[in-house]
C-alpha atoms as a PDB file:
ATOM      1  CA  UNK A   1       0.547 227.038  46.507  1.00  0.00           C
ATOM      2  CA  UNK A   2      -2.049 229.496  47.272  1.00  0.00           C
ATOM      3  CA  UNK A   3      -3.741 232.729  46.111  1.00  0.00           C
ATOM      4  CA  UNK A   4      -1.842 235.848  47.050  1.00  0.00           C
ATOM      5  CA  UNK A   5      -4.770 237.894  48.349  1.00  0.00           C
ATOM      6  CA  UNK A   6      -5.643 234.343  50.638  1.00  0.00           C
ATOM      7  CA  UNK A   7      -2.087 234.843  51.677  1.00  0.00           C
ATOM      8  CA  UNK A   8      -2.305 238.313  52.727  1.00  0.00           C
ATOM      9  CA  UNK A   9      -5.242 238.343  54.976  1.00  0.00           C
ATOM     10  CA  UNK A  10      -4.117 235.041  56.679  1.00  0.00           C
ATOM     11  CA  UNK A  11      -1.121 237.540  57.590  1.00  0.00           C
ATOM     12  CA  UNK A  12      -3.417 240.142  59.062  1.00  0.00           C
ATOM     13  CA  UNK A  13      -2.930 242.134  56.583  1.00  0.00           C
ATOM     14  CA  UNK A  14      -6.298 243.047  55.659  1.00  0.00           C
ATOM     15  CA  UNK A  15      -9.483 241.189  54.802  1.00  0.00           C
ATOM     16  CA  UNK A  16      -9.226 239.044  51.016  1.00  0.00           C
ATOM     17  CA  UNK A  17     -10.773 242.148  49.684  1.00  0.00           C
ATOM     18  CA  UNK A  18      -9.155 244.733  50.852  1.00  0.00           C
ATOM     19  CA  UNK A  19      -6.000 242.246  49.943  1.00  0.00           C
ATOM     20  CA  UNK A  20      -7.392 242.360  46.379  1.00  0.00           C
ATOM     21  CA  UNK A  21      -7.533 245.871  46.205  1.00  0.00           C
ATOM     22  CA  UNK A  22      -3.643 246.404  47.146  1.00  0.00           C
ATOM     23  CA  UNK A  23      -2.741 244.112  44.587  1.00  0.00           C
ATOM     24  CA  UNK A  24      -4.690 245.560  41.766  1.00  0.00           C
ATOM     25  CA  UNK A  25      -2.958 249.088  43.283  1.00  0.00           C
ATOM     26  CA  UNK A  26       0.032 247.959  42.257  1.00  0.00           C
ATOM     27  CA  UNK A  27       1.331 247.591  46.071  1.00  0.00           C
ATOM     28  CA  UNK A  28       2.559 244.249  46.288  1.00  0.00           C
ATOM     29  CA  UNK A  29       5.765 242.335  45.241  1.00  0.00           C
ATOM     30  CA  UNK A  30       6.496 239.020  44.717  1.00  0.00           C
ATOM     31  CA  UNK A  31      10.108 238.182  44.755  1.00  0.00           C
ATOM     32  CA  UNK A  32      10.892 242.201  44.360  1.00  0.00           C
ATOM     33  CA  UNK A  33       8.484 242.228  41.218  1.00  0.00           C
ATOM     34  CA  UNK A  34       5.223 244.139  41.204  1.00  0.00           C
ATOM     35  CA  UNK A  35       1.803 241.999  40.920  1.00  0.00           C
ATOM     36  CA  UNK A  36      -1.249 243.474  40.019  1.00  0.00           C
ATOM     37  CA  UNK A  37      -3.107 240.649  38.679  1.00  0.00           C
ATOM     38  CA  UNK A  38      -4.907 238.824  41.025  1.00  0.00           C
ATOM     39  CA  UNK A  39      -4.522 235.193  40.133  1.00  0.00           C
ATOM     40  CA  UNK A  40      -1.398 234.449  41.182  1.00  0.00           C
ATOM     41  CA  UNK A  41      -0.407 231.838  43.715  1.00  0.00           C
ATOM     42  CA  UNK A  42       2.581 231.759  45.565  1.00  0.00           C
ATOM     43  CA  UNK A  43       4.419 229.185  47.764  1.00  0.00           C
ATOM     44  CA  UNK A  44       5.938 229.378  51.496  1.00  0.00           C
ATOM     45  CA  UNK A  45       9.868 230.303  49.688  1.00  0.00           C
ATOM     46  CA  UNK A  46       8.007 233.086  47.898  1.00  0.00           C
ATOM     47  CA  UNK A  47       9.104 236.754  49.505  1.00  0.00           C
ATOM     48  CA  UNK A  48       5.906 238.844  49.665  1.00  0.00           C
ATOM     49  CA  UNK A  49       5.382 242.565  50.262  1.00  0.00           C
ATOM     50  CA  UNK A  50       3.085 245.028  51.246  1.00  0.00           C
ATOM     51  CA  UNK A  51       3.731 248.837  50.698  1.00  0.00           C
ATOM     52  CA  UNK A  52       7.847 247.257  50.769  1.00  0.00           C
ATOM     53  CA  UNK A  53       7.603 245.583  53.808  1.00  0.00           C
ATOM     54  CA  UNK A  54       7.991 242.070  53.615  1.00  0.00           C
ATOM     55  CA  UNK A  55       4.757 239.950  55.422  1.00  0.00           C
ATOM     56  CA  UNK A  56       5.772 237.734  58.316  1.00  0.00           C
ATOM     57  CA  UNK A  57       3.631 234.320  57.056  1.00  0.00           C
ATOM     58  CA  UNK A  58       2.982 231.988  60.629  1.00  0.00           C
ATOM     59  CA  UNK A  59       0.756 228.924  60.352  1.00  0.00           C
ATOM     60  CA  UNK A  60      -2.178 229.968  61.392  1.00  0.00           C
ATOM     61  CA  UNK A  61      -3.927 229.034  65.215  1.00  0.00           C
ATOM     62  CA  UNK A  62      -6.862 228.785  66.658  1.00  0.00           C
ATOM     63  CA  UNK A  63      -7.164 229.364  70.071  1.00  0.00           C
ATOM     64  CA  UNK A  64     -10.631 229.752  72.701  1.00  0.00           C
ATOM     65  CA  UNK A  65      -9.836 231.953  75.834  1.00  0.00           C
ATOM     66  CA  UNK A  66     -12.027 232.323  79.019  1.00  0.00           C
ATOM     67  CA  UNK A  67     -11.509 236.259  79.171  1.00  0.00           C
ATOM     68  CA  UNK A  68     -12.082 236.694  82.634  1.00  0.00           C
ATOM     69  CA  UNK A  69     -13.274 240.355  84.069  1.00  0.00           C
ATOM     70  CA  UNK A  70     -11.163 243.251  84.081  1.00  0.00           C
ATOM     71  CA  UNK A  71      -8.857 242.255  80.924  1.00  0.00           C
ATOM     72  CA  UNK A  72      -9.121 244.295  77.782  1.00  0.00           C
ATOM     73  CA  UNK A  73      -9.713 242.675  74.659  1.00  0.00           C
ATOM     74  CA  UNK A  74      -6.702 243.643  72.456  1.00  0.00           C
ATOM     75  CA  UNK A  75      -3.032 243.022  72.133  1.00  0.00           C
ATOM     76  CA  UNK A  76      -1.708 246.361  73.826  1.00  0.00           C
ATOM     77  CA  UNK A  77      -3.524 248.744  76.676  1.00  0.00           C
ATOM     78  CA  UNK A  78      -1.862 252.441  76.559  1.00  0.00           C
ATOM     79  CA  UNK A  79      -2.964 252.644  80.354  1.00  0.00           C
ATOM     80  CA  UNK A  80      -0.625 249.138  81.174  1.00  0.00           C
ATOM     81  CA  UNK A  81      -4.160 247.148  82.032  1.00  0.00           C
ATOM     82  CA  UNK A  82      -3.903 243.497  81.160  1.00  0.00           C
ATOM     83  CA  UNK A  83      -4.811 242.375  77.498  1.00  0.00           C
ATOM     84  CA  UNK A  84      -6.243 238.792  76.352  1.00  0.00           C
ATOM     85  CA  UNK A  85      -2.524 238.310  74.493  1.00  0.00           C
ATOM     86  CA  UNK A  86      -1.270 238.288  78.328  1.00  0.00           C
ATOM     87  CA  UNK A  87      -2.659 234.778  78.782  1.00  0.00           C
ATOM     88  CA  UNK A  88      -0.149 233.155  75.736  1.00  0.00           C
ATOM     89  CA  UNK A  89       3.013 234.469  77.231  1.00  0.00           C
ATOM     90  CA  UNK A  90       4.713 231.597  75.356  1.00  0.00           C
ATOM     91  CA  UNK A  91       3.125 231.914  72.099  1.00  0.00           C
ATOM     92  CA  UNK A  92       5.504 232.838  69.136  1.00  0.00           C
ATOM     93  CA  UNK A  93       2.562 233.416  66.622  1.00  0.00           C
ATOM     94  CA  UNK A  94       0.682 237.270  66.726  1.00  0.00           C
ATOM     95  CA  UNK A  95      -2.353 236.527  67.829  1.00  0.00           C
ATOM     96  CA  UNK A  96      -5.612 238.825  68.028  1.00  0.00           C
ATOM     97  CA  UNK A  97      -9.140 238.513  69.525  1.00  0.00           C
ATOM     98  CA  UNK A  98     -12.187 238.047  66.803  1.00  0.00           C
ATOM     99  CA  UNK A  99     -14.789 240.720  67.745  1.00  0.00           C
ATOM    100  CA  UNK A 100     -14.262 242.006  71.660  1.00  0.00           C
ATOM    101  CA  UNK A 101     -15.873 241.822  75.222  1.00  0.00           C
ATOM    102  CA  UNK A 102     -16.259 244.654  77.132  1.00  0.00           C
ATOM    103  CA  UNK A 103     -13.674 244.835  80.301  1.00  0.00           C
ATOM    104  CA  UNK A 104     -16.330 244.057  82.360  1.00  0.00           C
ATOM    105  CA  UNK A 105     -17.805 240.759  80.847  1.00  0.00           C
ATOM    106  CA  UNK A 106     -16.207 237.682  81.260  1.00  0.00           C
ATOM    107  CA  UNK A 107     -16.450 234.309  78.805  1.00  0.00           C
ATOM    108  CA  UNK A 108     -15.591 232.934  75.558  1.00  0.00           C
ATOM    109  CA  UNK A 109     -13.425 234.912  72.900  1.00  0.00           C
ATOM    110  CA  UNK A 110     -11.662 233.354  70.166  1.00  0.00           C
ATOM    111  CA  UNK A 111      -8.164 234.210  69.083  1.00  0.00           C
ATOM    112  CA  UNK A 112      -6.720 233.575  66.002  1.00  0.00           C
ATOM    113  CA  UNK A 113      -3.569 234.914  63.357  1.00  0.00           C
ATOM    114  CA  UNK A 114      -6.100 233.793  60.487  1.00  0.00           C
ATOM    115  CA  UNK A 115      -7.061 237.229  59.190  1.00  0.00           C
ATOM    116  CA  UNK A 116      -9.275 235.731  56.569  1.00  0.00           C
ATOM    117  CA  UNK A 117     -10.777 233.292  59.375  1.00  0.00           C
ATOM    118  CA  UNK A 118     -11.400 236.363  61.506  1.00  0.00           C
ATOM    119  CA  UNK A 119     -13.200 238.161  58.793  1.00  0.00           C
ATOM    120  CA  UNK A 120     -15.701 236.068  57.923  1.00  0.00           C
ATOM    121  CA  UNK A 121     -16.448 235.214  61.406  1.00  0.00           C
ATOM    122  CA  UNK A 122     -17.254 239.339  62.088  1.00  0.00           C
ATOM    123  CA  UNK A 123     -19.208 239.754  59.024  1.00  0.00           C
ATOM    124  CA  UNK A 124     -22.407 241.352  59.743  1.00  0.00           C
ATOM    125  CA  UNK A 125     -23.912 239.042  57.354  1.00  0.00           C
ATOM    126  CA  UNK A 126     -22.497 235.832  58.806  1.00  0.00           C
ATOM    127  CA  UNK A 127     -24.911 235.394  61.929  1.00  0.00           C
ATOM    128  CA  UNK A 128     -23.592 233.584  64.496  1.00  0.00           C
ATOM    129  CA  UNK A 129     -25.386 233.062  67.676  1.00  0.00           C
ATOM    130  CA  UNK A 130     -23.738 234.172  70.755  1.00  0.00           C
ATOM    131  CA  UNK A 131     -25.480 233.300  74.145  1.00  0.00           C
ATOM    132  CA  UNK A 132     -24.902 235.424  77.368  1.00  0.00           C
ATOM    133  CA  UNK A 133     -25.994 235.342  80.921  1.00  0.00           C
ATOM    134  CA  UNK A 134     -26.876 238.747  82.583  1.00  0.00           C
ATOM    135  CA  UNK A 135     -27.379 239.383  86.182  1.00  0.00           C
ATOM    136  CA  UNK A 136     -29.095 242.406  86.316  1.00  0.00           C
ATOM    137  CA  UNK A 137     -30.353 245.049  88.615  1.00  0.00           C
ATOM    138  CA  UNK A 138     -34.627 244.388  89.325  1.00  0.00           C
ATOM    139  CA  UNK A 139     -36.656 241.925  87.213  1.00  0.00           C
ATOM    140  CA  UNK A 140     -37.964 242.806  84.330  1.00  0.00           C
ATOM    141  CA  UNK A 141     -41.007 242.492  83.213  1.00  0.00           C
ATOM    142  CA  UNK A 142     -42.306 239.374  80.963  1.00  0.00           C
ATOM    143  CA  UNK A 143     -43.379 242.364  78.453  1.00  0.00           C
ATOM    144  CA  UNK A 144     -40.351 244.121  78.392  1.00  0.00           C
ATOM    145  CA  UNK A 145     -38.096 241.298  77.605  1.00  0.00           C
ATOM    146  CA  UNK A 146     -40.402 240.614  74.827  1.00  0.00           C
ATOM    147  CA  UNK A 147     -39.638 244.099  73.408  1.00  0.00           C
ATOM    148  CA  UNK A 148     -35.865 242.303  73.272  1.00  0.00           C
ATOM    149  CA  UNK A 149     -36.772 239.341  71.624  1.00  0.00           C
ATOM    150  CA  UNK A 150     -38.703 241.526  69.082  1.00  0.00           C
ATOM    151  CA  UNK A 151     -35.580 244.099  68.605  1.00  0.00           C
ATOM    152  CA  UNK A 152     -35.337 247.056  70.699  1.00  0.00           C
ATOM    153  CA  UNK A 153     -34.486 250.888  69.255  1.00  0.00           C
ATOM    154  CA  UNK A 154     -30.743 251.632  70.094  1.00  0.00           C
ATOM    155  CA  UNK A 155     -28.922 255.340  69.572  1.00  0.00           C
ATOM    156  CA  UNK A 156     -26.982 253.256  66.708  1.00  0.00           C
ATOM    157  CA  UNK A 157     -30.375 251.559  65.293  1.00  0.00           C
ATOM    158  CA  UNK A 158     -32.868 248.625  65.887  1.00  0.00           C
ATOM    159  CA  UNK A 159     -31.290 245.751  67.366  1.00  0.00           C
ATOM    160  CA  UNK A 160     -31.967 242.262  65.418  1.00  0.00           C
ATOM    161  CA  UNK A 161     -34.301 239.556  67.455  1.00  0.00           C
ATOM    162  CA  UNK A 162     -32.331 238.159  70.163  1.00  0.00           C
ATOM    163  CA  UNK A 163     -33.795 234.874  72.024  1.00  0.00           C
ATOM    164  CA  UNK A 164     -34.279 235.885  76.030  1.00  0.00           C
ATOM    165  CA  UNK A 165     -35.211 233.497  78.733  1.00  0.00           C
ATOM    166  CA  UNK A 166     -35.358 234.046  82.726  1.00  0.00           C
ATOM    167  CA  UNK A 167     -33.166 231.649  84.204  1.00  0.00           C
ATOM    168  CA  UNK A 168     -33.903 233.064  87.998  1.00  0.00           C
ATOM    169  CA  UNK A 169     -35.291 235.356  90.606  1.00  0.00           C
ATOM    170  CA  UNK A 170     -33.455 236.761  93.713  1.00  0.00           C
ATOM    171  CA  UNK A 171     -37.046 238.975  95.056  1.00  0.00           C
ATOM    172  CA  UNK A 172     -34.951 239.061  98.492  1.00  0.00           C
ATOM    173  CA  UNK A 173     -32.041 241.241  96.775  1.00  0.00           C
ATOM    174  CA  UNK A 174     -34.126 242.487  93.840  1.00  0.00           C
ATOM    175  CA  UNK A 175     -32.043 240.807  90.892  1.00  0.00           C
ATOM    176  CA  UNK A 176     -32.151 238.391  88.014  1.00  0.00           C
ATOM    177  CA  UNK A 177     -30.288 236.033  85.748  1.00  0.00           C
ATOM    178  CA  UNK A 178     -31.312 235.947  82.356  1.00  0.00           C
ATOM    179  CA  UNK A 179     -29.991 234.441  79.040  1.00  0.00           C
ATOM    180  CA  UNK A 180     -29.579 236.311  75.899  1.00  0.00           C
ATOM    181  CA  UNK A 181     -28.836 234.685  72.723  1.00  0.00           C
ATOM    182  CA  UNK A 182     -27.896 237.488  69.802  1.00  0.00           C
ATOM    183  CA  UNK A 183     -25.626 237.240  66.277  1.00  0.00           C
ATOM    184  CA  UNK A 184     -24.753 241.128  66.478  1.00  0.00           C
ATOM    185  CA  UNK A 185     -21.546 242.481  67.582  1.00  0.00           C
ATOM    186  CA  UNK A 186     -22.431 246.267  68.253  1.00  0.00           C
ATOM    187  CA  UNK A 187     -20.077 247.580  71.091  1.00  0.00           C
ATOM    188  CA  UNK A 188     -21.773 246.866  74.764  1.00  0.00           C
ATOM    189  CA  UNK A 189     -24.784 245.978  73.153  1.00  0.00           C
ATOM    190  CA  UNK A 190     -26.447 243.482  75.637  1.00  0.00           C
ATOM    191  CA  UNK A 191     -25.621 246.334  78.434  1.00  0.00           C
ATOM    192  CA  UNK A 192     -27.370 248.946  76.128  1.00  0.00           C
ATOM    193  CA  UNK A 193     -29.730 246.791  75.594  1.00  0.00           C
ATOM    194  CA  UNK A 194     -30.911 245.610  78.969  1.00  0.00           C
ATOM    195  CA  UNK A 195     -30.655 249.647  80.058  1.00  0.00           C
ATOM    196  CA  UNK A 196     -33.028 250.406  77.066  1.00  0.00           C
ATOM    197  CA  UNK A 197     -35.333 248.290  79.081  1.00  0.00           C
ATOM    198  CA  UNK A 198     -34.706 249.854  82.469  1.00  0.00           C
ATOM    199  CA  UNK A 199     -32.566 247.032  83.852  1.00  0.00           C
ATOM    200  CA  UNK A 200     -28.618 247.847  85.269  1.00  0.00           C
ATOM    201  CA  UNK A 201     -26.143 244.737  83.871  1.00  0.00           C
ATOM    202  CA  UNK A 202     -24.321 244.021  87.050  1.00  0.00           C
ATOM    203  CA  UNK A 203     -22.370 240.727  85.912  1.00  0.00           C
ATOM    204  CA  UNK A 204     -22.276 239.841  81.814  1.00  0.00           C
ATOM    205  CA  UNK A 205     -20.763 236.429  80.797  1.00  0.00           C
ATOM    206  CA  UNK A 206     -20.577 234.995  77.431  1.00  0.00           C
ATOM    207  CA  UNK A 207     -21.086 231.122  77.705  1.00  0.00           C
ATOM    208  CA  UNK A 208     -21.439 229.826  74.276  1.00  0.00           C
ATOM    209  CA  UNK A 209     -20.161 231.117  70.717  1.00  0.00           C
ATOM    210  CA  UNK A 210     -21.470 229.262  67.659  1.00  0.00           C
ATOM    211  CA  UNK A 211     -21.554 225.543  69.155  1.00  0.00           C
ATOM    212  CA  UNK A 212     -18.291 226.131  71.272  1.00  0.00           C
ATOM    213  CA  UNK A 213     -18.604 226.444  75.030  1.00  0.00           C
ATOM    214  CA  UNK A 214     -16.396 226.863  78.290  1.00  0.00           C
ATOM    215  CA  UNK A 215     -16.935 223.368  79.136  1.00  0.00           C
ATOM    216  CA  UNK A 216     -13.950 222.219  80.851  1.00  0.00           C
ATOM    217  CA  UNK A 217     -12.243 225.607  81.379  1.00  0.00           C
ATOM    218  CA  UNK A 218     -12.254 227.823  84.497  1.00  0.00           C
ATOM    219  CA  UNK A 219     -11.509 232.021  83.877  1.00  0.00           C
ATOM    220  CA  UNK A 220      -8.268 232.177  82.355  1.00  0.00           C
ATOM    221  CA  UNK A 221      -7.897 229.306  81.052  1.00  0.00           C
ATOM    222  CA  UNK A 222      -7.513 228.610  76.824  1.00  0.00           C
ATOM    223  CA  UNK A 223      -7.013 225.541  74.744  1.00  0.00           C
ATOM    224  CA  UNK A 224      -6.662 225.437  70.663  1.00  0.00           C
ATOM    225  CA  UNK A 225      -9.314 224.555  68.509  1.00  0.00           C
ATOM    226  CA  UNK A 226      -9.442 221.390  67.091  1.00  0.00           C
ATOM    227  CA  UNK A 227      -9.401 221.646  63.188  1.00  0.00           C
ATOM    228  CA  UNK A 228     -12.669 219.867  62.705  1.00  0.00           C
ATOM    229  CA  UNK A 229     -14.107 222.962  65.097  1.00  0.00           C
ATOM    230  CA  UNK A 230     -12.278 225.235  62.788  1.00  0.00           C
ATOM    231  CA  UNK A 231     -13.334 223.796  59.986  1.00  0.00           C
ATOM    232  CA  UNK A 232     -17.378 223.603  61.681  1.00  0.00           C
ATOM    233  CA  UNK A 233     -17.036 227.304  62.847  1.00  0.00           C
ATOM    234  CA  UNK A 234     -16.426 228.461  59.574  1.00  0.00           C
ATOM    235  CA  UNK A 235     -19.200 226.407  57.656  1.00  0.00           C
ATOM    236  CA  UNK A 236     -21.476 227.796  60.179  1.00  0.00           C
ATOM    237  CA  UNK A 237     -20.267 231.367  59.073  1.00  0.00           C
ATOM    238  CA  UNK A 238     -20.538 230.585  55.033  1.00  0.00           C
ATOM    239  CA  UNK A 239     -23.725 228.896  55.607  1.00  0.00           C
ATOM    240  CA  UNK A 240     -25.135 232.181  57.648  1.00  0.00           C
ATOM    241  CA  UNK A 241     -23.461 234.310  55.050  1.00  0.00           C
ATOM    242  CA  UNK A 242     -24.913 232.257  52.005  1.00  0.00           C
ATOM    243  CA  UNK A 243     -28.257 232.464  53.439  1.00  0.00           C
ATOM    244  CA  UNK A 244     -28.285 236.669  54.066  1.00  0.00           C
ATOM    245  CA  UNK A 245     -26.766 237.338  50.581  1.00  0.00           C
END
């Protein structure tokens, strides 16, 4: 047995609190009768829906993709361009990415039909690090990538203190590889914020997210979490959360 609103957002839904607030609207039936209190549990042979249509309840998976370049993150392109779902042609659960990368960047994105799992991990408050490697155009300045680690003035605000280091130096073709470690998930935001600095992104790559890695996959590849990583990737989330509340 477990908590309706739980329930919901493991469906996809909507997050446990917007879950909550459906109930409490009077929007959701159990077995064809209207709850509204929310501290009711219900089993797997309970029928339960939303706005009168019934909720399709999978198990929920866990799944760590490789996006490589040139694939949009999301479950459907209007334009027919190839979507991260494209790489689980044999999947029967719905799956959906948790946050996005641009269609440009390439690297780690996880997957899940865990609503609940995929709303704590996108909190603003639950600070996750995520590490990328830029290649960009000319090499910036020790001083300027200082004004990144400090948090750099955006159009949409002041970034948060990222961690920057200089992996390496091309002087012959004018370019450099540097890693970027950040917990926001603003939309192109290492791009933005390497322009802000004067400095073209001409190859973005997320490597690691939390304590998971690539290790062991090439682009396109994807394996399942293991539940202990589950289970460590969303400590890591209510720890981060706990500590910025």
């Amino acid at each position: 047995m477990e908590r309706l609103q739980k329930v919901m957002a493991r469906a996809g839904i909507a997050s446990r609190r917007k879950s909550e607030e459906l109930i409490k609207e009077g929007k959701v039936k159990v077995n064809g009768k209207v709850v509204t209190e929310l501290g009711v549990k219900v089993s797997s042979s309970d029928r339960v829906e939303v706005n009168e249509v019934q909720i399709e309840r999978e198990e929920p998976v866990y799944f760590l993709l490789y996006k490589p370049r040139g694939v949009i993150s999301s479950v459907s392109d209007d334009k027919g361009r190839k979507v991260v779902t494209d790489f689980f042609p044999e999947l029967r659960e719905r799956i959906y990415p948790v946050g996005r990368l641009d269609y440009d960047t390439s690297g780690l994105l996880v997957l899940t039909n865990d609503g609940e799992f995929a709303n704590l991990l996108m909190h603003p408050r639950n600070q996750i690090d995520k590490v990328y490697v830029a290649k960009v155009k000319g090499i910036p300045l020790r001083e300027n990538l200082r004004k990144l680690e400090r948090g750099i003035h955006l159009e949409d605000g002041k970034t948060a203190p990222a961690k920057v280091k200089m992996l390496s130096v091309d002087k012959k073709k004018g370019t450099a590889i540097i890693e970027i470690t950040i917990h926001e998930g603003r939309n192109r935001q290492v791009r933005r914020m390497f322009e802000a600095i004067g400095h073209e992104v001409l190859k973005l790559k997320r490597e690691r997210y939390g304590f998971l890695t690539l290790k062991g996959l090439s682009t396109g590849d994807a394996r399942e979490l293991t539940p202990h990583e589950v289970k460590q990737i969303r400590a890591l989330a209510m720890e981060s959360a706990n500590k910025n509340s």
